[in-house]
PDB file of N, CA and C in Angstrom:
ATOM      1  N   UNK A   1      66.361 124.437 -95.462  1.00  0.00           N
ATOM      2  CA  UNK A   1      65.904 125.447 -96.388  1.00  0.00           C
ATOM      3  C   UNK A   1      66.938 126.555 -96.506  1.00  0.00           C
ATOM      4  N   UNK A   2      67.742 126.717 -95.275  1.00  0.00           N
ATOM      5  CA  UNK A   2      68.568 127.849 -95.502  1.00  0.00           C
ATOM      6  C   UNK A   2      69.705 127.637 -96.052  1.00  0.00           C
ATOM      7  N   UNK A   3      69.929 126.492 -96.075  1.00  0.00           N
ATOM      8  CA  UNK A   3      70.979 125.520 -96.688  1.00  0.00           C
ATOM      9  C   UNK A   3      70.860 125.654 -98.363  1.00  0.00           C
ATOM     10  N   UNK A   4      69.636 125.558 -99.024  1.00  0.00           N
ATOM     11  CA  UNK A   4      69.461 125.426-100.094  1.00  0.00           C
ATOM     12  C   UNK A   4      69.953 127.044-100.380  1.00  0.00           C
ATOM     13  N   UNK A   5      69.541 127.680 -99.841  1.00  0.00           N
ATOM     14  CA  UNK A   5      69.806 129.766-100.587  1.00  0.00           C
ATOM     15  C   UNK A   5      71.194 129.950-100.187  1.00  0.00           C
ATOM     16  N   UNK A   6      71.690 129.528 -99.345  1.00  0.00           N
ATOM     17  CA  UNK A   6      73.472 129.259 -99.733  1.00  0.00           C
ATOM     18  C   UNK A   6      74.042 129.171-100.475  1.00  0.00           C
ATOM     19  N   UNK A   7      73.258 127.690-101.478  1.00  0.00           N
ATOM     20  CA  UNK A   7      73.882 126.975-101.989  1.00  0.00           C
ATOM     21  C   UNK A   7      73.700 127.889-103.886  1.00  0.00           C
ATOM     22  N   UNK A   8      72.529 128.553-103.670  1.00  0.00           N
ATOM     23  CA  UNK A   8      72.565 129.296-104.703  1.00  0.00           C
ATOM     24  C   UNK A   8      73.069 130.675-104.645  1.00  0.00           C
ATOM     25  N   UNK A   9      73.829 130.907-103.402  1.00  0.00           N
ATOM     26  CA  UNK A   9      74.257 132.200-103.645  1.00  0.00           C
ATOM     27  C   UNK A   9      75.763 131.690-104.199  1.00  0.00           C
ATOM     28  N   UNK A  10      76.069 130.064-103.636  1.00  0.00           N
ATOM     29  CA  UNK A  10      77.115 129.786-104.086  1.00  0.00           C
ATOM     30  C   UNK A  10      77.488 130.002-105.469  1.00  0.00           C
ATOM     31  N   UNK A  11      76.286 129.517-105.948  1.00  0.00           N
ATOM     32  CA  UNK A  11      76.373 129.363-107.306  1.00  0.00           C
ATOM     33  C   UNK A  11      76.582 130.245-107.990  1.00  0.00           C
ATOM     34  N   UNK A  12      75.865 131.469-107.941  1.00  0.00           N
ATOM     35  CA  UNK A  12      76.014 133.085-108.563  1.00  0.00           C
ATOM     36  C   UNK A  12      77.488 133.756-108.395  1.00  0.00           C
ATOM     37  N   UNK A  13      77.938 133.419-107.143  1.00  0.00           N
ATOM     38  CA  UNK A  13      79.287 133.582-106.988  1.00  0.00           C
ATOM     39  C   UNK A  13      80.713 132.755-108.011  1.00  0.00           C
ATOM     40  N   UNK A  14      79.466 131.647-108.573  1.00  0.00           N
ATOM     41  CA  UNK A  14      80.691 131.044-109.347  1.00  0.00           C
ATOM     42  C   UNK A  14      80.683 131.029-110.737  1.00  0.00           C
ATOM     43  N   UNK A  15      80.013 132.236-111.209  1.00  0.00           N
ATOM     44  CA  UNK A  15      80.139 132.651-112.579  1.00  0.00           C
ATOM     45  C   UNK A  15      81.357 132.790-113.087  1.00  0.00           C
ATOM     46  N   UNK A  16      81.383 132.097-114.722  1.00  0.00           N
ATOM     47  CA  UNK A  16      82.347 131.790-115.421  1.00  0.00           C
ATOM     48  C   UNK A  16      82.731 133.144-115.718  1.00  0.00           C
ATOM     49  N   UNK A  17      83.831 133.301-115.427  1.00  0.00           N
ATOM     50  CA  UNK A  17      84.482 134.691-116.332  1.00  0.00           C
ATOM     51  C   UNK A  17      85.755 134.596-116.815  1.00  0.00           C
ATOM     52  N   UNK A  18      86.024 134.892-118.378  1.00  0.00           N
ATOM     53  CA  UNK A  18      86.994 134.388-118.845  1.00  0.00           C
ATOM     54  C   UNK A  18      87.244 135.598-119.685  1.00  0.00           C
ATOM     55  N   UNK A  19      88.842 135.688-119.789  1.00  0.00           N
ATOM     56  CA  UNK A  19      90.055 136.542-120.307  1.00  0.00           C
ATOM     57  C   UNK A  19      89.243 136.669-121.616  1.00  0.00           C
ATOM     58  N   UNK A  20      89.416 138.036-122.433  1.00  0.00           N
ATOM     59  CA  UNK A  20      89.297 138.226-123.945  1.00  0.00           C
ATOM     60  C   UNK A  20      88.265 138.246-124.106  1.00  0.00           C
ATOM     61  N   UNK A  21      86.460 138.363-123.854  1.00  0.00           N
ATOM     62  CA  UNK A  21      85.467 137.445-124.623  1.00  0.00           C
ATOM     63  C   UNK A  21      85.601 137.759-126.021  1.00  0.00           C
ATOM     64  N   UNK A  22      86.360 138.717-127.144  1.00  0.00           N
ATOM     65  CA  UNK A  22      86.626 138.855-127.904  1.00  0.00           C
ATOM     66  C   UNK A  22      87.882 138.597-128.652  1.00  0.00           C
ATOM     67  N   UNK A  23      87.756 137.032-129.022  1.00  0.00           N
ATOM     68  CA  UNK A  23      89.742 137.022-129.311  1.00  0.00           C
ATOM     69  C   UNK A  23      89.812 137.397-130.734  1.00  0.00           C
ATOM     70  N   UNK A  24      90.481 138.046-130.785  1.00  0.00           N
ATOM     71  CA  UNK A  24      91.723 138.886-132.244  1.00  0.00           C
ATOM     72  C   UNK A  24      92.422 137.841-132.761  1.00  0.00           C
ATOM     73  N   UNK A  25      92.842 136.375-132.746  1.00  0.00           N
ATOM     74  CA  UNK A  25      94.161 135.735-133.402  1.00  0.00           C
ATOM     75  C   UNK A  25      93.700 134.496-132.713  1.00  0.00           C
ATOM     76  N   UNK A  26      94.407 133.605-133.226  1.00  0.00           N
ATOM     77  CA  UNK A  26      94.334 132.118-133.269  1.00  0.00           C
ATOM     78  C   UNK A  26      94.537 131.542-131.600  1.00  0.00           C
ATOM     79  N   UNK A  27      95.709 132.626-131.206  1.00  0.00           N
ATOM     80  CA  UNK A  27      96.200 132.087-129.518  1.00  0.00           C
ATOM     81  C   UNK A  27      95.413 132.630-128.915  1.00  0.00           C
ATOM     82  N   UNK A  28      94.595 133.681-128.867  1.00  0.00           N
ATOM     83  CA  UNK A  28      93.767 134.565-127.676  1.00  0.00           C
ATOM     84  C   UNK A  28      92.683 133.328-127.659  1.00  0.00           C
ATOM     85  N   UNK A  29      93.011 132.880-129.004  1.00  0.00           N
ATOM     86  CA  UNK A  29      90.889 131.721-128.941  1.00  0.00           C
ATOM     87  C   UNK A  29      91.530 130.793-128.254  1.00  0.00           C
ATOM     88  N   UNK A  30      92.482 130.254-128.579  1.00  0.00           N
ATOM     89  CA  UNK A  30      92.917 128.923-127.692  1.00  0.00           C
ATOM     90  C   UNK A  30      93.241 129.206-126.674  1.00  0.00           C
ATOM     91  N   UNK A  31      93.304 130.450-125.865  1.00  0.00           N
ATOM     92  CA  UNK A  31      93.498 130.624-124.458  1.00  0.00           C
ATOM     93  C   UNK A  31      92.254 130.955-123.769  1.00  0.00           C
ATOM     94  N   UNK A  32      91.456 131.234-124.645  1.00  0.00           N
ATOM     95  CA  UNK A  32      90.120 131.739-124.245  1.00  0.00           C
ATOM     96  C   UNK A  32      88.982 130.246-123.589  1.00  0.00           C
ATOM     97  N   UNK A  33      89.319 129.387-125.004  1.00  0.00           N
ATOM     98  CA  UNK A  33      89.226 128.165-124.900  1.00  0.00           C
ATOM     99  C   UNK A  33      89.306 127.126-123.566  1.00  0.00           C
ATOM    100  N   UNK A  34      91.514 127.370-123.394  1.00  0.00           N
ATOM    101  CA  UNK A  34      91.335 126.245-122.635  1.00  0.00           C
ATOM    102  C   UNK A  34      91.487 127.003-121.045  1.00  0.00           C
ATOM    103  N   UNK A  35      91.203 128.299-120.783  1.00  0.00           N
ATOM    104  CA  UNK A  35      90.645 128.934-119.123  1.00  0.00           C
ATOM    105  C   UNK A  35      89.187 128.543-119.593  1.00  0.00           C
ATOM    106  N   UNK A  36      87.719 128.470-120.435  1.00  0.00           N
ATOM    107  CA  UNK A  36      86.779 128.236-120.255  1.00  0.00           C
ATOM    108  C   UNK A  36      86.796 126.843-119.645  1.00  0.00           C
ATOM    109  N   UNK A  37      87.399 125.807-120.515  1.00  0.00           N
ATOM    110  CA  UNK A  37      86.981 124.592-119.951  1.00  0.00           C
ATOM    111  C   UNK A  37      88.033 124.352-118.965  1.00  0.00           C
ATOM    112  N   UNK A  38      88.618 124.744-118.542  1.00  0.00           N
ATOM    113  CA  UNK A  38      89.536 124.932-116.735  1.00  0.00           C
ATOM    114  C   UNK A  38      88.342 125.231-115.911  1.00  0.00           C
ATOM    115  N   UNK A  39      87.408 126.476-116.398  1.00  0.00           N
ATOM    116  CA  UNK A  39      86.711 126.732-115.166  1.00  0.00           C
ATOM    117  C   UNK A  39      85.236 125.577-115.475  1.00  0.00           C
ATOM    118  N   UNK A  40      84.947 125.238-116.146  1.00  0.00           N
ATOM    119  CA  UNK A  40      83.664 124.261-116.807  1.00  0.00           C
ATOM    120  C   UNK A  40      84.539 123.150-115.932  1.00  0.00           C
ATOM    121  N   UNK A  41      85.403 122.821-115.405  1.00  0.00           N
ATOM    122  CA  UNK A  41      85.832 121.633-114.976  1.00  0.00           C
ATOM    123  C   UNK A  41      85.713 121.659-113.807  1.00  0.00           C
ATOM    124  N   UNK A  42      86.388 123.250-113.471  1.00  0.00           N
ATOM    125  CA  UNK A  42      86.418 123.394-111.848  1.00  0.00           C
ATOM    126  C   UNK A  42      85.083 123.263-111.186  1.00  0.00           C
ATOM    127  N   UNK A  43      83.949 123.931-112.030  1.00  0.00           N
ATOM    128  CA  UNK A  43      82.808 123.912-111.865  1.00  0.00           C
ATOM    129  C   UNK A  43      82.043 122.700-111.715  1.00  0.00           C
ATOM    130  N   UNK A  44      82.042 121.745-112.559  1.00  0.00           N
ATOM    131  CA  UNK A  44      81.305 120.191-112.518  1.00  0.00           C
ATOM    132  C   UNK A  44      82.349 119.500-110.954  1.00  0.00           C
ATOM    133  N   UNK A  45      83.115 119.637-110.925  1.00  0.00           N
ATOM    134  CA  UNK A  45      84.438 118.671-110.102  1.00  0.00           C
ATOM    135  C   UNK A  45      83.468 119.781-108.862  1.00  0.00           C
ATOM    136  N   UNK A  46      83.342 121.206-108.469  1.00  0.00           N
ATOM    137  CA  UNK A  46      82.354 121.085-107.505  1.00  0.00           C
ATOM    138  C   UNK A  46      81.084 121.043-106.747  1.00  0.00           C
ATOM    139  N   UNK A  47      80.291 121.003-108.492  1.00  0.00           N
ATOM    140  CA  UNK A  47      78.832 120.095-108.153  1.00  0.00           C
ATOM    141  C   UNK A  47      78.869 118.864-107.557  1.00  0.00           C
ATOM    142  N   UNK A  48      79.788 118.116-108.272  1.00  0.00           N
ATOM    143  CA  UNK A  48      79.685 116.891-108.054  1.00  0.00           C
ATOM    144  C   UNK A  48      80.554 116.692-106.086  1.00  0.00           C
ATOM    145  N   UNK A  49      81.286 117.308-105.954  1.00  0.00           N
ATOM    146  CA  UNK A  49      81.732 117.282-104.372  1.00  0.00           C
ATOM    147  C   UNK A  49      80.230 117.339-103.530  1.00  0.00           C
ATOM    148  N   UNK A  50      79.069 118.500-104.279  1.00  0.00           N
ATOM    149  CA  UNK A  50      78.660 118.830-103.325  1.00  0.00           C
ATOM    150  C   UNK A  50      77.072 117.755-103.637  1.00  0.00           C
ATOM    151  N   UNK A  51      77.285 116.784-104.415  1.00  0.00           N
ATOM    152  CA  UNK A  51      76.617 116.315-105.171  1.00  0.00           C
ATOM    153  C   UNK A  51      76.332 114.905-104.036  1.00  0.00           C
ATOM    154  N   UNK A  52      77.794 114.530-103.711  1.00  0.00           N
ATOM    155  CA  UNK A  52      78.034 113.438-103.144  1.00  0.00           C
ATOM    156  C   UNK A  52      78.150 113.474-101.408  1.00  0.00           C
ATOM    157  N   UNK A  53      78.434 114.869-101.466  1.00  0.00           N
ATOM    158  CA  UNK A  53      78.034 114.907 -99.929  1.00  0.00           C
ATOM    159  C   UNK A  53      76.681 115.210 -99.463  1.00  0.00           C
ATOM    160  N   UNK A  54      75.924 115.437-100.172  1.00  0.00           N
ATOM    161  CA  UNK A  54      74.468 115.397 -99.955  1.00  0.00           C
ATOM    162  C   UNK A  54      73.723 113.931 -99.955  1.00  0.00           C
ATOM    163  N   UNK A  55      74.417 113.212-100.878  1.00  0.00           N
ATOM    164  CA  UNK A  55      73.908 111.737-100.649  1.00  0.00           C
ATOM    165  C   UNK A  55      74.692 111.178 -99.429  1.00  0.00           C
ATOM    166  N   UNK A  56      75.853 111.487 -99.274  1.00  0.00           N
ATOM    167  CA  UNK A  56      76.743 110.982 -97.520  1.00  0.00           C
ATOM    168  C   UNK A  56      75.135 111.273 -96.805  1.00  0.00           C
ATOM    169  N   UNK A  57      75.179 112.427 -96.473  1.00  0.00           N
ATOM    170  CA  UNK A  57      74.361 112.993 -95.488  1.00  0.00           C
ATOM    171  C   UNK A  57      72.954 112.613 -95.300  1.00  0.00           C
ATOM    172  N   UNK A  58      72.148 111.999 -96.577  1.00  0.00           N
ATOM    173  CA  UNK A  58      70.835 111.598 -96.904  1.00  0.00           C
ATOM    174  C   UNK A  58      71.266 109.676 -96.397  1.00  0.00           C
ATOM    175  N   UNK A  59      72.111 109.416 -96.696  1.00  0.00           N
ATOM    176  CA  UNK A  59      72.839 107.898 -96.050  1.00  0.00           C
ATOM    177  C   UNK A  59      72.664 108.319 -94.640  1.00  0.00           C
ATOM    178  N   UNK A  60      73.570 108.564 -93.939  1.00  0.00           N
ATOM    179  CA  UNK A  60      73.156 109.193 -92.619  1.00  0.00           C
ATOM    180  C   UNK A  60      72.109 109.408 -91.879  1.00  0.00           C
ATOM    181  N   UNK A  61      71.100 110.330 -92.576  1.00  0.00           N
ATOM    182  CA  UNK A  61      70.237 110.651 -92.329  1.00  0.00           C
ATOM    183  C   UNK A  61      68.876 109.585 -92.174  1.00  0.00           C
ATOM    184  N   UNK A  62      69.277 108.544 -93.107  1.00  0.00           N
ATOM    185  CA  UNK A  62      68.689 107.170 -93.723  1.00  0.00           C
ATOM    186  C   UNK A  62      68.944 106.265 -92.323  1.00  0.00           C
ATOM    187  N   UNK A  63      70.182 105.975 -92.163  1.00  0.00           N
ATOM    188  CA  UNK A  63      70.875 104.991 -91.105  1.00  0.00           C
ATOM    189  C   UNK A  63      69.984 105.074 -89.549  1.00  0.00           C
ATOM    190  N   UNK A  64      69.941 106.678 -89.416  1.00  0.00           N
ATOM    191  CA  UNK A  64      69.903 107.532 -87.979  1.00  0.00           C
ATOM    192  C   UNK A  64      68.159 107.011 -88.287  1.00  0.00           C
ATOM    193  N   UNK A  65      67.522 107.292 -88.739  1.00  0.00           N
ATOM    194  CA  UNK A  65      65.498 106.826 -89.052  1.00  0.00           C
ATOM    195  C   UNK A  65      65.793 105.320 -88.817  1.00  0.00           C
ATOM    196  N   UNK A  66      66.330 104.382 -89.500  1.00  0.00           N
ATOM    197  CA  UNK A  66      66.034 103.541 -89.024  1.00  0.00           C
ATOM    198  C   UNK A  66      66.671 102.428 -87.735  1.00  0.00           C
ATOM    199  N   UNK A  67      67.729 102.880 -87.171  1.00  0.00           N
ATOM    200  CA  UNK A  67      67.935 102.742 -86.034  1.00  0.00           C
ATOM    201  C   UNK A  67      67.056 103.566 -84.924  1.00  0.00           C
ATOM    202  N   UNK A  68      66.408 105.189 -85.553  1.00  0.00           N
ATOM    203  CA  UNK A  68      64.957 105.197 -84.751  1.00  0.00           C
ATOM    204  C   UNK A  68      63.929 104.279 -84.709  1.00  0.00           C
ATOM    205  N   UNK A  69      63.600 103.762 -85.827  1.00  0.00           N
ATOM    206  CA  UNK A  69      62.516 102.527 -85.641  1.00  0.00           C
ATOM    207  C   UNK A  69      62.385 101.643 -85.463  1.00  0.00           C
ATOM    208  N   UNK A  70      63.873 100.896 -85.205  1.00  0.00           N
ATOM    209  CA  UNK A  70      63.660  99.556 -84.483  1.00  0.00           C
ATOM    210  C   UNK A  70      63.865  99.958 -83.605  1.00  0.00           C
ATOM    211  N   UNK A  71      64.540 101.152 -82.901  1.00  0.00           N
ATOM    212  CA  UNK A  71      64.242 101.178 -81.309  1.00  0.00           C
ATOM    213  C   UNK A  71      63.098 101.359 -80.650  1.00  0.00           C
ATOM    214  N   UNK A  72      62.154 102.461 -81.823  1.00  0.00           N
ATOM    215  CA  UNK A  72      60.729 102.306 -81.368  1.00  0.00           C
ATOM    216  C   UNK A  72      60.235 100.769 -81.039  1.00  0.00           C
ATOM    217  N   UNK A  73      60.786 100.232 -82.432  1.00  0.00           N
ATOM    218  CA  UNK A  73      59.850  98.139 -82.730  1.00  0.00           C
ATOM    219  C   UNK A  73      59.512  98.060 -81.159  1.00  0.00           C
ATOM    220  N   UNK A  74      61.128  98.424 -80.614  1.00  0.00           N
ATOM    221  CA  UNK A  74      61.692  97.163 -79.256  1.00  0.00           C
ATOM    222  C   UNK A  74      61.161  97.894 -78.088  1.00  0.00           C
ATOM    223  N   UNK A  75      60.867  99.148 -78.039  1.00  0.00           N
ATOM    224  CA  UNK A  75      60.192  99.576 -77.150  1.00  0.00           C
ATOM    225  C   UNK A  75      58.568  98.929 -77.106  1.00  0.00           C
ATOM    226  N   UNK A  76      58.197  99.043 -77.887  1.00  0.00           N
ATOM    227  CA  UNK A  76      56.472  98.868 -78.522  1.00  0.00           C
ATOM    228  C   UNK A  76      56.192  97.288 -78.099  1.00  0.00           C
ATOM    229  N   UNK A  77      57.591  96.185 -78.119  1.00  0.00           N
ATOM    230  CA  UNK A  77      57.390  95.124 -78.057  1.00  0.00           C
ATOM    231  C   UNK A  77      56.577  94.493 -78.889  1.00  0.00           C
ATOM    232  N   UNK A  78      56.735  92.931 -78.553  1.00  0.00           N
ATOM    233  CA  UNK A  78      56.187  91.619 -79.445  1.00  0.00           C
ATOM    234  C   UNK A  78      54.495  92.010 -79.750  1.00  0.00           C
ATOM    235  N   UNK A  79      53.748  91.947 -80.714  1.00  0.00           N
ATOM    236  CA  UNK A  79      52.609  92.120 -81.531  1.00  0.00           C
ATOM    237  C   UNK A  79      51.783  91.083 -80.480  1.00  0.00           C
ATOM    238  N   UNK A  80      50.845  91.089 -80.367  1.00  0.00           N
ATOM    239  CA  UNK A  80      49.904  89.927 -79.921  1.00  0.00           C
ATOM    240  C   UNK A  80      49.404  89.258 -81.434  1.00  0.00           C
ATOM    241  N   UNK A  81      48.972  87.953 -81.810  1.00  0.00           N
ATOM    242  CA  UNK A  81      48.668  87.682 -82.803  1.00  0.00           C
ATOM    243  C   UNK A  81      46.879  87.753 -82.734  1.00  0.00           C
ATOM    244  N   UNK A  82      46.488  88.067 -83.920  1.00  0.00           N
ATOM    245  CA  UNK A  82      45.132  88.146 -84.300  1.00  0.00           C
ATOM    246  C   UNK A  82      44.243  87.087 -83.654  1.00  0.00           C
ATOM    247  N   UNK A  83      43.110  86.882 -83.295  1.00  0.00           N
ATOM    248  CA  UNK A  83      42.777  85.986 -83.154  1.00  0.00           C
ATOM    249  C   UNK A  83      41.291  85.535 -83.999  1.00  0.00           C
TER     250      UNK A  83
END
């Protein structure tokens, strides 16, 4: 849980802010332009880092449960059958 309010303070911290928001001439827009989608890139390129290490970790997390439960199985031993 504390993990998650991190992750949105991250986020607030990574507000787009870009040169000019008012461009005057043809080059201020195309510079305005291509720093927006520089940072729109930088931005997706680190959702997605943090996108994929959350599924690593949910894999992991996946692996570690069920190597808990067959160790439970083998503790618990063989079932008796119904009769």
């Amino acid at each position: 849980m504390a993990e998650h309010r991190a992750d949105a303070r991250e986020d607030s911290e990574m507000a787009v802010t870009v040169a000019s928001p008012d461009p005057k001439n043809v080059q201020e827009l195309t510079q305005y332009v291509t720093v927006l989608l520089q940072q729109m890139q930088e931005r997706f390129q680190t959702m997605s880092d943090q996108i994929i290490t959350r599924i690593d970790e949910m894999g992991t997390r996946i692996d570690d449960l069920e190597r808990n439960i067959a160790d439970l199985m083998t503790q618990a031993g063989p079932e008796e059958p119904d009769k």
